[in-house]
N, C-alpha and C. Protein backbone atom coordinates (compact mmCIF):
# COMPACT_ATOMS: atom_id res chain seq x y z
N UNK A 1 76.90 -105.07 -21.75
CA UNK A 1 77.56 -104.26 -22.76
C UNK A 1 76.73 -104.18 -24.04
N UNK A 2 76.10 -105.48 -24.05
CA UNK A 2 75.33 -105.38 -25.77
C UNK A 2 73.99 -104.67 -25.24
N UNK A 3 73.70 -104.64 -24.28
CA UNK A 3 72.40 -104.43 -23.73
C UNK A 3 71.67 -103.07 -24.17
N UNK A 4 70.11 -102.71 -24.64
CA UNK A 4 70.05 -101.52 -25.32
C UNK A 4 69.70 -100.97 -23.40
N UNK A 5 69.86 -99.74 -23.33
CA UNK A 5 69.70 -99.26 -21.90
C UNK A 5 68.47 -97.96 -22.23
N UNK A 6 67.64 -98.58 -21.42
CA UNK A 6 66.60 -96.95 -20.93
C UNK A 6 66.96 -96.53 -19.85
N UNK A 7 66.91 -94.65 -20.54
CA UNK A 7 67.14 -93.98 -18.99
C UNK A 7 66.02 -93.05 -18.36
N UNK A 8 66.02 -92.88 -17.38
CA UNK A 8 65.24 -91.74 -16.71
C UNK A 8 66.43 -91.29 -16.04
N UNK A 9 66.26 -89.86 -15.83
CA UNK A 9 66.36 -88.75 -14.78
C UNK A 9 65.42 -87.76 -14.37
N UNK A 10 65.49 -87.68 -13.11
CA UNK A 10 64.51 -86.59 -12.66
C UNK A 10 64.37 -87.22 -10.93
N UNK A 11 63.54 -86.47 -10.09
CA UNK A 11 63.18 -86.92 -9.24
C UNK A 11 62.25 -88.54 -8.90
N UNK A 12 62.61 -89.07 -7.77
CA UNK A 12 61.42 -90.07 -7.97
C UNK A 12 60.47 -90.01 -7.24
N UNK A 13 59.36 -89.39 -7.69
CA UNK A 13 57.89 -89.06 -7.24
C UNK A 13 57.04 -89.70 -8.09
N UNK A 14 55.58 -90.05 -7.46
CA UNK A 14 54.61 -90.60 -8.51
C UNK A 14 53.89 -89.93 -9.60
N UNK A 15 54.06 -88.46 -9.24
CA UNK A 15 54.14 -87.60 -10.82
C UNK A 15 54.81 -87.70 -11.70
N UNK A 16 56.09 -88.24 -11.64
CA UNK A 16 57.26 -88.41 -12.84
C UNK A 16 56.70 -90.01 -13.30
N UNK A 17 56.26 -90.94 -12.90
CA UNK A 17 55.71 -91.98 -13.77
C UNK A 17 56.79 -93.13 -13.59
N UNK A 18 57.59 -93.03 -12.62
CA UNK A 18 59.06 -93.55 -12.34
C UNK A 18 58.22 -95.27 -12.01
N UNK A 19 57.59 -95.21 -11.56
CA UNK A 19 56.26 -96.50 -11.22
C UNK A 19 55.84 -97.14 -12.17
N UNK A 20 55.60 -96.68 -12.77
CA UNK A 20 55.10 -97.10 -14.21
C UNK A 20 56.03 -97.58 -15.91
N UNK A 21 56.79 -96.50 -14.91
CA UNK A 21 58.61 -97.16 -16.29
C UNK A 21 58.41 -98.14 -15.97
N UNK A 22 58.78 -98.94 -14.22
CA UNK A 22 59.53 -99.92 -14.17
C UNK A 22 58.44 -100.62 -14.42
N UNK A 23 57.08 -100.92 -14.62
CA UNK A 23 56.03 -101.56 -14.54
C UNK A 23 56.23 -101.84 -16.07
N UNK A 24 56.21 -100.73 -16.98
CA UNK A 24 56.03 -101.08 -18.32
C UNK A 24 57.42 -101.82 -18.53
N UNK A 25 58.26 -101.53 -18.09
CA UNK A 25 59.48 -102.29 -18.65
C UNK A 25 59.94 -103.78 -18.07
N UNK A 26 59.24 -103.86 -16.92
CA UNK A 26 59.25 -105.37 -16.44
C UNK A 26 58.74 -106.16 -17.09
N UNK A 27 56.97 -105.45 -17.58
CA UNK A 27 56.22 -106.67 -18.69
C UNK A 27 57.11 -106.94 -19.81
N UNK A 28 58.48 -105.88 -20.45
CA UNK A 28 58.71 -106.38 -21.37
C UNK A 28 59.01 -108.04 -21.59
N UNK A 29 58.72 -108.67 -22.18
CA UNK A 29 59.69 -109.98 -22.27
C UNK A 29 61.28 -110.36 -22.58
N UNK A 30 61.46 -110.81 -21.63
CA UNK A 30 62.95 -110.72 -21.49
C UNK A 30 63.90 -111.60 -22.95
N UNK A 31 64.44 -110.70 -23.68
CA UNK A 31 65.15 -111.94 -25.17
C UNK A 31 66.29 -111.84 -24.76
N UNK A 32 67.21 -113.14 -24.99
CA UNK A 32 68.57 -112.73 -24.69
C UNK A 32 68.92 -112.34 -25.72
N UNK A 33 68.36 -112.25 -27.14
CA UNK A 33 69.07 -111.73 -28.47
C UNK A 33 68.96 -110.23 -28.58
N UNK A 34 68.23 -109.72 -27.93
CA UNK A 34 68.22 -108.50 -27.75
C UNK A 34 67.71 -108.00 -26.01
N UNK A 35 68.81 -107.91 -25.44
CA UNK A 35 68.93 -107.60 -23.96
C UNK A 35 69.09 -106.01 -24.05
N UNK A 36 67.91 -106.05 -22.54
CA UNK A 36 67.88 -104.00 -22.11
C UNK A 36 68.32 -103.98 -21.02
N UNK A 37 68.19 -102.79 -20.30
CA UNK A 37 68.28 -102.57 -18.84
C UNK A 37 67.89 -100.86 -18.96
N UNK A 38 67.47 -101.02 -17.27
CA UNK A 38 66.81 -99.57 -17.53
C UNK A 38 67.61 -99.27 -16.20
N UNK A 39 68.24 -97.94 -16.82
CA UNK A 39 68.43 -96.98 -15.32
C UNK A 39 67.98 -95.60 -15.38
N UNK A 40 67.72 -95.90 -13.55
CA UNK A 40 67.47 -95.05 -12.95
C UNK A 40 67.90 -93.84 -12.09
N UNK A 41 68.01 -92.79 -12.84
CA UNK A 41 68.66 -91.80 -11.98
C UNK A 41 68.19 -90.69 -11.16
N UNK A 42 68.53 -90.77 -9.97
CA UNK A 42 67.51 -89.68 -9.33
C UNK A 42 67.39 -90.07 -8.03
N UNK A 43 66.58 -89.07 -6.97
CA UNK A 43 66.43 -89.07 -5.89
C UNK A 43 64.99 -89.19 -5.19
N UNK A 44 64.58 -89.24 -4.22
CA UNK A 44 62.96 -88.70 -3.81
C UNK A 44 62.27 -89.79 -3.14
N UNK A 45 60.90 -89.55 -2.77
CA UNK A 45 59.99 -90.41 -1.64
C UNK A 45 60.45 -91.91 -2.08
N UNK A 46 60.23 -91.75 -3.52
CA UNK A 46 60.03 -93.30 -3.83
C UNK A 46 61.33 -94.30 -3.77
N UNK A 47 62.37 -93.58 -3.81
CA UNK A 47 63.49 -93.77 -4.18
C UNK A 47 63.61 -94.84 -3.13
N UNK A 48 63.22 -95.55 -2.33
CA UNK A 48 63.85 -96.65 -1.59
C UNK A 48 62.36 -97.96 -1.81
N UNK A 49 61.37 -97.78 -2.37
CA UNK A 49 60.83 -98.80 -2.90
C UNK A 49 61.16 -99.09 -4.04
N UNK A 50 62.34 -97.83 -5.01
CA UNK A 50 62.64 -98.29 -6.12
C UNK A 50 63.62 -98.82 -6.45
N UNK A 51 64.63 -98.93 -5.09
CA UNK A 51 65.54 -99.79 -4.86
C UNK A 51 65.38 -100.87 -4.72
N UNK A 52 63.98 -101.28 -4.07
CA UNK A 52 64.11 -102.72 -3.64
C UNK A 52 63.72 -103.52 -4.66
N UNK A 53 62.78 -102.52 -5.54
CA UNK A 53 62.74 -103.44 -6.97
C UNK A 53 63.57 -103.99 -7.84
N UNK A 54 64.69 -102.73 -7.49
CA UNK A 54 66.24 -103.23 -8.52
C UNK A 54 66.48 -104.25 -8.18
N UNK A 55 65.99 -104.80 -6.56
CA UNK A 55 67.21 -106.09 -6.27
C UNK A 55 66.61 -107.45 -6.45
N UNK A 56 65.24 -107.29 -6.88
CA UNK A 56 64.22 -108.26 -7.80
C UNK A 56 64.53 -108.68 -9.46
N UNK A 57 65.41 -107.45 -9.93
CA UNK A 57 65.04 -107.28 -11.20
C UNK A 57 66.78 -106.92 -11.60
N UNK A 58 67.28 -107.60 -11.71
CA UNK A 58 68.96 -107.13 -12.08
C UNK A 58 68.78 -106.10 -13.91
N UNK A 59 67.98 -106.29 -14.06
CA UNK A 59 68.48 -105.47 -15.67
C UNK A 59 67.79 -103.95 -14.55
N UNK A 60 67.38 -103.74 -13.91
CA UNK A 60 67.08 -102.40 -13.25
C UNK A 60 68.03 -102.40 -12.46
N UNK A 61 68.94 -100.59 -12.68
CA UNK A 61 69.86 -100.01 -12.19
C UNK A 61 69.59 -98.61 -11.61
N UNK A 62 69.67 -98.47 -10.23
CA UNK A 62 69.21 -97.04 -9.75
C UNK A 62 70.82 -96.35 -8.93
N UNK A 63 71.09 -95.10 -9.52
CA UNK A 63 72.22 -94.54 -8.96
C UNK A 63 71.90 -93.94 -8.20
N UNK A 64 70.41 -93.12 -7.72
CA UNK A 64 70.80 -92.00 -6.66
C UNK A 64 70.96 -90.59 -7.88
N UNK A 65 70.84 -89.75 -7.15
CA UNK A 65 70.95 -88.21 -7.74
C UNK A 65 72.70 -87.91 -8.19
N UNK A 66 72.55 -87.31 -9.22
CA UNK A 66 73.95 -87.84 -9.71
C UNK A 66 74.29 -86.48 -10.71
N UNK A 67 75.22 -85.61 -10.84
CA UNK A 67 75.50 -84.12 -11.55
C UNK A 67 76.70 -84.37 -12.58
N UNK A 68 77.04 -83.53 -13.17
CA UNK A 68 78.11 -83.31 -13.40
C UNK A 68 78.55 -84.01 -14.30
N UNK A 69 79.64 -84.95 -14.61
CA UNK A 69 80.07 -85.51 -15.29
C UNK A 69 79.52 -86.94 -15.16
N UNK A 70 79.16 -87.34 -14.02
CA UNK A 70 78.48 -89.09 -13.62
C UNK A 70 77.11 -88.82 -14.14
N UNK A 71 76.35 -87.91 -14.20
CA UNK A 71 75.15 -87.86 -14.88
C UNK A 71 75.56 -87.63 -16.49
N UNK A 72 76.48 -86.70 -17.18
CA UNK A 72 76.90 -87.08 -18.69
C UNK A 72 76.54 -88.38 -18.73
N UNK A 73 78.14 -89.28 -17.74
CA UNK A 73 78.53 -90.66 -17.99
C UNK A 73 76.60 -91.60 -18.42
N UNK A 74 76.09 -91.49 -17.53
CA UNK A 74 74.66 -91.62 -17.89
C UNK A 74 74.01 -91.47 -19.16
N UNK A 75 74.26 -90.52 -19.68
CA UNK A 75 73.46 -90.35 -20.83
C UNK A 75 74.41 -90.72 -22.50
N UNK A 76 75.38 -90.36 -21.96
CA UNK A 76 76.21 -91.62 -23.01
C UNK A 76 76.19 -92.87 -22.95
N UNK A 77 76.24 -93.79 -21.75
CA UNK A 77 75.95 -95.17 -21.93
C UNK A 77 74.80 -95.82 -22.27
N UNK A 78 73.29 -94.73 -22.10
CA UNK A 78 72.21 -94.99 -22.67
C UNK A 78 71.69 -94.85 -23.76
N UNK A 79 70.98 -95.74 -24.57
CA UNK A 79 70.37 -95.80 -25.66
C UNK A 79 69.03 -95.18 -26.26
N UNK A 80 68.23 -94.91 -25.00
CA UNK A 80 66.74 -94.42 -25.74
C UNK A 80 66.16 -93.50 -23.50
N UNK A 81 65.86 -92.38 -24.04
CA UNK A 81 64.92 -91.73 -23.02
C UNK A 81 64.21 -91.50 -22.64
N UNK A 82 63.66 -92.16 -21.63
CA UNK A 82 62.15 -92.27 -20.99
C UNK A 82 61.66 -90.73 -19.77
N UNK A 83 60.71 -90.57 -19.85
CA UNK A 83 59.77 -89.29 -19.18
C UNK A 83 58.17 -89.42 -19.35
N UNK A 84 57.54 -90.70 -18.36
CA UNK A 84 56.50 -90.84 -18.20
C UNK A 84 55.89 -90.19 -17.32
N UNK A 85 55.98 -89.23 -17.34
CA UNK A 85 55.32 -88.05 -16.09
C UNK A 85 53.57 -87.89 -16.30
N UNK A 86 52.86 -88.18 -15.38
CA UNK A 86 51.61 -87.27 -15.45
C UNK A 86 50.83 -86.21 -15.48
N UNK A 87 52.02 -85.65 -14.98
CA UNK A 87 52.60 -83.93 -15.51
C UNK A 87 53.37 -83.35 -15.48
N UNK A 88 54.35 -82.64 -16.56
CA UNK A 88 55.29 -81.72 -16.03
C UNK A 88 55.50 -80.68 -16.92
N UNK A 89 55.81 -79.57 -16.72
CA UNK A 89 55.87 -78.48 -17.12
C UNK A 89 56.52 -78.35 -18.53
N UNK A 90 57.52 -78.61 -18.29
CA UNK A 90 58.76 -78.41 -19.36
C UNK A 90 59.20 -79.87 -19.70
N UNK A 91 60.46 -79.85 -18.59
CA UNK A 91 60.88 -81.42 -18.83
C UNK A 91 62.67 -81.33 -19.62
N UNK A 92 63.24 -80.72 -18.68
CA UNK A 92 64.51 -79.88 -19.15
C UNK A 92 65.24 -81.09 -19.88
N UNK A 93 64.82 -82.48 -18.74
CA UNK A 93 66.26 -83.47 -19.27
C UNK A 93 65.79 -83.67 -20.83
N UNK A 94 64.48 -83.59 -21.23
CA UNK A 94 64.09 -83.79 -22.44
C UNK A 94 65.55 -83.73 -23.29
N UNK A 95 65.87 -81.81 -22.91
CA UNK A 95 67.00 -81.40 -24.10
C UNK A 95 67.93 -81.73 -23.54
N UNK A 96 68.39 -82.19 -22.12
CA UNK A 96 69.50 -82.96 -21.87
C UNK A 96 69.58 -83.94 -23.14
N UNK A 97 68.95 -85.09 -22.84
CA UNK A 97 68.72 -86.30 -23.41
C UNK A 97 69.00 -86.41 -25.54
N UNK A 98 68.24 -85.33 -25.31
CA UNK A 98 68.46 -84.90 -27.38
C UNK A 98 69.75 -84.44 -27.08
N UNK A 99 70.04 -83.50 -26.62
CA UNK A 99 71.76 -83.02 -27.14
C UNK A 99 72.66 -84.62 -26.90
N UNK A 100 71.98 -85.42 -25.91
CA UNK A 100 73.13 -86.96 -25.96
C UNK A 100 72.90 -87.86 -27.20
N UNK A 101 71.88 -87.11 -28.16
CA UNK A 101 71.25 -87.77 -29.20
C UNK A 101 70.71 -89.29 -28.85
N UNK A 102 70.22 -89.27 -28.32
CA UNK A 102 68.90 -90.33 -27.32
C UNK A 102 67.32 -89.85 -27.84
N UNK A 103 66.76 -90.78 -28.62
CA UNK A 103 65.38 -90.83 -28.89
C UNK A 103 65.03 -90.52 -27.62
N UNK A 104 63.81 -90.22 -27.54
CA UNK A 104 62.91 -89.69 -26.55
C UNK A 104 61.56 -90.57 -26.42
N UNK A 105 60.98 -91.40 -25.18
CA UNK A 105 59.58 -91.52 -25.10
C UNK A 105 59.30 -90.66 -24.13
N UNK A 106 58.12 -89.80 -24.25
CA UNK A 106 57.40 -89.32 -23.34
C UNK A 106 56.19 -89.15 -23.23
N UNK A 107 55.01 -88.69 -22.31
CA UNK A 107 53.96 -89.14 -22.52
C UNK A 107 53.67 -87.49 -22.67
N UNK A 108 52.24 -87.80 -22.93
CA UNK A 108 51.44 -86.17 -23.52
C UNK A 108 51.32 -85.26 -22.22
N UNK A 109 51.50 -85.69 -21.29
CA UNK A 109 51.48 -84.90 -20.54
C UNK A 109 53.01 -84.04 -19.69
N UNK A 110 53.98 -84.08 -20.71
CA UNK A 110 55.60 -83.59 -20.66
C UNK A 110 55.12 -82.18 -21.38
N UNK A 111 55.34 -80.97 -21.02
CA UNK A 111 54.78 -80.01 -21.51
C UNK A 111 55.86 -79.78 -22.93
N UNK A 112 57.16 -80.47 -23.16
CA UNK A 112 57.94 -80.07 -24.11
C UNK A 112 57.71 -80.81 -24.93
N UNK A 113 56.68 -81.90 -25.12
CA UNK A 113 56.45 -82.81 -26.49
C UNK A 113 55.95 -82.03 -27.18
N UNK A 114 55.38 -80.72 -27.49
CA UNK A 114 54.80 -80.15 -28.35
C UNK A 114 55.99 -79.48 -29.31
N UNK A 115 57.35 -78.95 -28.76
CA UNK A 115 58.17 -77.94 -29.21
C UNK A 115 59.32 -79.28 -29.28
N UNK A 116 59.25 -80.66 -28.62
CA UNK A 116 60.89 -81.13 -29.25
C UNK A 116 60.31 -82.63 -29.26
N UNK A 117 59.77 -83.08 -29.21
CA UNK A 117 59.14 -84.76 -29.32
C UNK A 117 58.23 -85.15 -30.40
N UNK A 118 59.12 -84.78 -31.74
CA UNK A 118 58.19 -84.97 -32.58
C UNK A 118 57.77 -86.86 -32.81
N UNK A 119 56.39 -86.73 -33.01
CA UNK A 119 56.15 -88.18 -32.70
C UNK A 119 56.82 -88.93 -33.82
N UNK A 120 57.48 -90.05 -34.14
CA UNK A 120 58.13 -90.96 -34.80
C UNK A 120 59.44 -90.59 -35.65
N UNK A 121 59.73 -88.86 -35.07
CA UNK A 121 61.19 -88.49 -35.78
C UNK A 121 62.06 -88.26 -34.47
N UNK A 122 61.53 -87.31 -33.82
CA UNK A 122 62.73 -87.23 -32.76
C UNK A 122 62.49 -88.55 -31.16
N UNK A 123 61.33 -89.13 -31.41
CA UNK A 123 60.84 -90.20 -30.19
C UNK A 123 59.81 -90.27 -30.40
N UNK A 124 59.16 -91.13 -29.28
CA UNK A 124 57.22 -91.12 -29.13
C UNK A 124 56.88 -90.71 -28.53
N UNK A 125 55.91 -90.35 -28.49
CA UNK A 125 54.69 -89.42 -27.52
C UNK A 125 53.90 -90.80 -26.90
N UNK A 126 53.30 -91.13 -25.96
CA UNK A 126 52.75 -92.26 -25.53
C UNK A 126 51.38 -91.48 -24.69
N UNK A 127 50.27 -92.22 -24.14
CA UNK A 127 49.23 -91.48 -23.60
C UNK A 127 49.91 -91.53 -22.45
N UNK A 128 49.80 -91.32 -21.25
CA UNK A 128 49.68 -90.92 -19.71
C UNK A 128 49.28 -92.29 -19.25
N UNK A 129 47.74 -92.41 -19.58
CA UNK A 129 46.85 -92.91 -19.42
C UNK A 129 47.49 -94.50 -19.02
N UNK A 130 48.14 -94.95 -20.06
CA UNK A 130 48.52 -96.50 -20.25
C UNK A 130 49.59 -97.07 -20.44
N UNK A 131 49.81 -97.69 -19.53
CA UNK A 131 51.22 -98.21 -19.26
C UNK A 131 50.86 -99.21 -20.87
N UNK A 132 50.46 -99.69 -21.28
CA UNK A 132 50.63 -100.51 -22.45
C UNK A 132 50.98 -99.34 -23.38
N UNK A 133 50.61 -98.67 -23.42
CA UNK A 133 51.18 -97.79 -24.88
C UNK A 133 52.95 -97.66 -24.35
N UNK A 134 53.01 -97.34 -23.48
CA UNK A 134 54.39 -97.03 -22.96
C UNK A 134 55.32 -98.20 -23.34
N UNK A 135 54.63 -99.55 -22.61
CA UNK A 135 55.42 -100.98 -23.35
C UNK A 135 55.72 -101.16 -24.30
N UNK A 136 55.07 -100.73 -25.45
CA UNK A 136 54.49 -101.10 -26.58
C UNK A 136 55.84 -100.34 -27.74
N UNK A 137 55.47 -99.09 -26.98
CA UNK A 137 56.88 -97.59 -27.30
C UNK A 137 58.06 -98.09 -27.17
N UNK A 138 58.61 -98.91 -26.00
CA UNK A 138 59.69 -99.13 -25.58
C UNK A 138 59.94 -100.11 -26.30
N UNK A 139 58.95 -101.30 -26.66
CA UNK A 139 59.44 -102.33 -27.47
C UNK A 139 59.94 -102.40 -28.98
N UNK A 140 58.99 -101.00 -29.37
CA UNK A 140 59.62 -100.99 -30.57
C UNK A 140 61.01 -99.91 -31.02
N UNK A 141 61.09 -99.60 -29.95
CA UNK A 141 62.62 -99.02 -30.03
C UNK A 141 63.60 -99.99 -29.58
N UNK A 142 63.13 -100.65 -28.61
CA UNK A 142 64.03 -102.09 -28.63
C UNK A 142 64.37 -102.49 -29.97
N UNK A 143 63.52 -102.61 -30.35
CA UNK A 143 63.59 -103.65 -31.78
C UNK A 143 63.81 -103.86 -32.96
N UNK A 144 64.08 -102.01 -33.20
CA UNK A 144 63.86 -101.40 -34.05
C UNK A 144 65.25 -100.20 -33.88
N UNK A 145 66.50 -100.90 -34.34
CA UNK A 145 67.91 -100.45 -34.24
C UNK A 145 67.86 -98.90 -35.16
N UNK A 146 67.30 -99.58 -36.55
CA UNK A 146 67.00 -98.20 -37.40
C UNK A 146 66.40 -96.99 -36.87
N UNK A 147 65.21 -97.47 -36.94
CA UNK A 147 64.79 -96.27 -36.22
C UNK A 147 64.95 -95.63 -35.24
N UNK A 148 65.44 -96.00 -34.29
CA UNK A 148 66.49 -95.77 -32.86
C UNK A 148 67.65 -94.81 -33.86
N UNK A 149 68.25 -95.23 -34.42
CA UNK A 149 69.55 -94.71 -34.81
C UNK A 149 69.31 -93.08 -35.48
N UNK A 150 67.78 -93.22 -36.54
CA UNK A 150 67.38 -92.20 -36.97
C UNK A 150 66.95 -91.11 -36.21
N UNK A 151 65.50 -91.76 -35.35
CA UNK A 151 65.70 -90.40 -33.94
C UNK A 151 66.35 -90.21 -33.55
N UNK A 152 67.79 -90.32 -32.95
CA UNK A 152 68.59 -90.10 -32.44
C UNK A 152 69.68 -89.10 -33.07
N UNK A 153 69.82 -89.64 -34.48
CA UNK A 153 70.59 -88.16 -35.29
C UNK A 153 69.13 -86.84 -35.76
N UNK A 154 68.04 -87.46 -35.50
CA UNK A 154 67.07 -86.36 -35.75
C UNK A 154 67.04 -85.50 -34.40
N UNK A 155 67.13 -86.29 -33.44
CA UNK A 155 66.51 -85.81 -31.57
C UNK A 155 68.31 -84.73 -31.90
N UNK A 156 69.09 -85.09 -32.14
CA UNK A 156 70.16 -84.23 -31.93
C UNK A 156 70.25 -82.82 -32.81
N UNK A 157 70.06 -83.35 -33.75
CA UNK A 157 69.48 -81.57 -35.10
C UNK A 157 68.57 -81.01 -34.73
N UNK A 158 67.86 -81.59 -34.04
CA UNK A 158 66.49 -80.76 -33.65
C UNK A 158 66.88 -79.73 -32.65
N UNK A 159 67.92 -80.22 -31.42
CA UNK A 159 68.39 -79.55 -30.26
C UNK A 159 68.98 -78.61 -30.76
N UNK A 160 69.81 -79.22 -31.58
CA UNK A 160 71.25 -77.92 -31.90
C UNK A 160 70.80 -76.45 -31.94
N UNK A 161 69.55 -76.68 -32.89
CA UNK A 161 69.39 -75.44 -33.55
C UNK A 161 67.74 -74.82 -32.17
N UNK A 162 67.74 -74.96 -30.89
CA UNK A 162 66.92 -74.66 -30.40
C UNK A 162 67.71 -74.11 -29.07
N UNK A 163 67.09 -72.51 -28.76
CA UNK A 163 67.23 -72.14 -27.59
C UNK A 163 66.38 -71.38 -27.50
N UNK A 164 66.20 -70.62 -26.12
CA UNK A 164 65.58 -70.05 -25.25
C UNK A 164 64.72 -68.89 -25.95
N UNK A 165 66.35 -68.24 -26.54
CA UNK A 165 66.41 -67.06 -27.47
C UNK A 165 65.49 -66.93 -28.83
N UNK A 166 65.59 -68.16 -29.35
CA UNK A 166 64.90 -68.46 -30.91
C UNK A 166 63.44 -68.48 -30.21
N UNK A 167 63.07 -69.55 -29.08
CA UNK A 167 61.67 -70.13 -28.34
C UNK A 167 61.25 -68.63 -28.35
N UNK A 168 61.53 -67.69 -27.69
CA UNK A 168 61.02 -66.19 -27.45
C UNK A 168 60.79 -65.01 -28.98
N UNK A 169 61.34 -65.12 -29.81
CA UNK A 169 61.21 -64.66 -31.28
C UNK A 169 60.40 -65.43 -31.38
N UNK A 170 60.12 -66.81 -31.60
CA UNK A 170 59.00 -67.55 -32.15
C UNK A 170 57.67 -66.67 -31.43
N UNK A 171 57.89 -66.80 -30.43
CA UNK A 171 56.18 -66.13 -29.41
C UNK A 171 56.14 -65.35 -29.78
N UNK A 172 57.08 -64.08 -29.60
CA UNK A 172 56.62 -62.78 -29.85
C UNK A 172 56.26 -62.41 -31.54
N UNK A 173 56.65 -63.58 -32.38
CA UNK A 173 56.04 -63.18 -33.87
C UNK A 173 55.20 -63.64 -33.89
N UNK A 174 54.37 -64.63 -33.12
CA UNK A 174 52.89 -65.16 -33.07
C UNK A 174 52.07 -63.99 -32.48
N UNK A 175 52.77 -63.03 -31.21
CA UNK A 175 51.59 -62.61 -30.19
C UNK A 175 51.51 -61.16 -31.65
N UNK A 176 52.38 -61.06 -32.42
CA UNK A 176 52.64 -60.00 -33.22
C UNK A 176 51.31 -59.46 -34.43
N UNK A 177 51.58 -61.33 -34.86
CA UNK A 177 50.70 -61.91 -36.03
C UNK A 177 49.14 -61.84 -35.29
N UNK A 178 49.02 -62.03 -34.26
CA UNK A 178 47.73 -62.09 -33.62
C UNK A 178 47.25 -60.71 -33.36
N UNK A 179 47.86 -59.93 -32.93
CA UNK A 179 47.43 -58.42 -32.81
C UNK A 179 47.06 -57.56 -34.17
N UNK A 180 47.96 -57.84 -34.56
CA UNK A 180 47.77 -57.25 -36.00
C UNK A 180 46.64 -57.47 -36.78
């Protein structure tokens, strides 16, 4: 219950970095004064070696692919949002995750850190490259209640005022400004 919780959603493939969460978040050192747990939501190849890790590691929780209201339930009981992908396009749960007002870590290679991951207001940006930067990210949002609390009313203002509609006016007054 006191526990701060990381989440992922998405598929579990070795492009989403789902390997490397649990890697960076195992090195964390375990405090009982400040206890985490990370879940995992989602489906895919990996999804049954990433079970067997849960049953090594009790602060790791994996549900399986999950919609609707049990995936909400998810993102309200969690505290901070992880998306270590080595590549992905967009990265929709991103704005899942901000509208639950959930800081964000993701790595540079989430194609939406440029337009909603601002580095140290709405989450962190971490390299790809290194599971230590990723540790390192996670620890200090562990640790660091304030600033957790601040991205999190920032990760949510940032969403409100962002859609599809505004994203497309933005381009087309750049491709505008450029022609001209």
């Amino acid at each position: 219950e006191d526990a701060v919780i990381f989440l992922y959603v998405g598929r579990m493939e070795a492009c989403k970095g789902v390997l490397e969460l649990i890697d960076a978040f195992t090195h964390q050192p375990i405090d009982d004064a400040k206890p985490s747990g990370l879940l995992l939501v989602g489906d895919g190849s990996l999804f049954e070696s990433i079970t067997q890790k849960s049953i090594t590691d009790l602060r790791i929780k994996v549900t399986g692919r999950l919609s609707g209201s049990e995936l909400l339930d998810m993102y309200a009981i969690s505290d901070i949002f992880v998306l270590a992908s080595s590549f992905e396009s967009w990265g929709l749960v991103v704005n899942e995750a901000m509208s639950a007002g959930l800081p964000v870590i993701a790595t540079d290679k989430v194609g939406c850190v440029d337009d909603l991951v601002v580095d140290g207001e709405t989450g962190l940006v971490v390299s790809s490259e290194s599971r230590q930067t990723l540790s390192v990210a996670m620890r200090n949002l562990l640790d660091d209640i304030s600033l957790r609390n601040t991205m999190s009313c920032n990760a949510r203002n940032l969403i409100k005022g962002w859609s599809l509609e505004n994203e497309a006016e933005i381009i087309v007054s750049a491709w505008e400004k450029v022609s001209s």
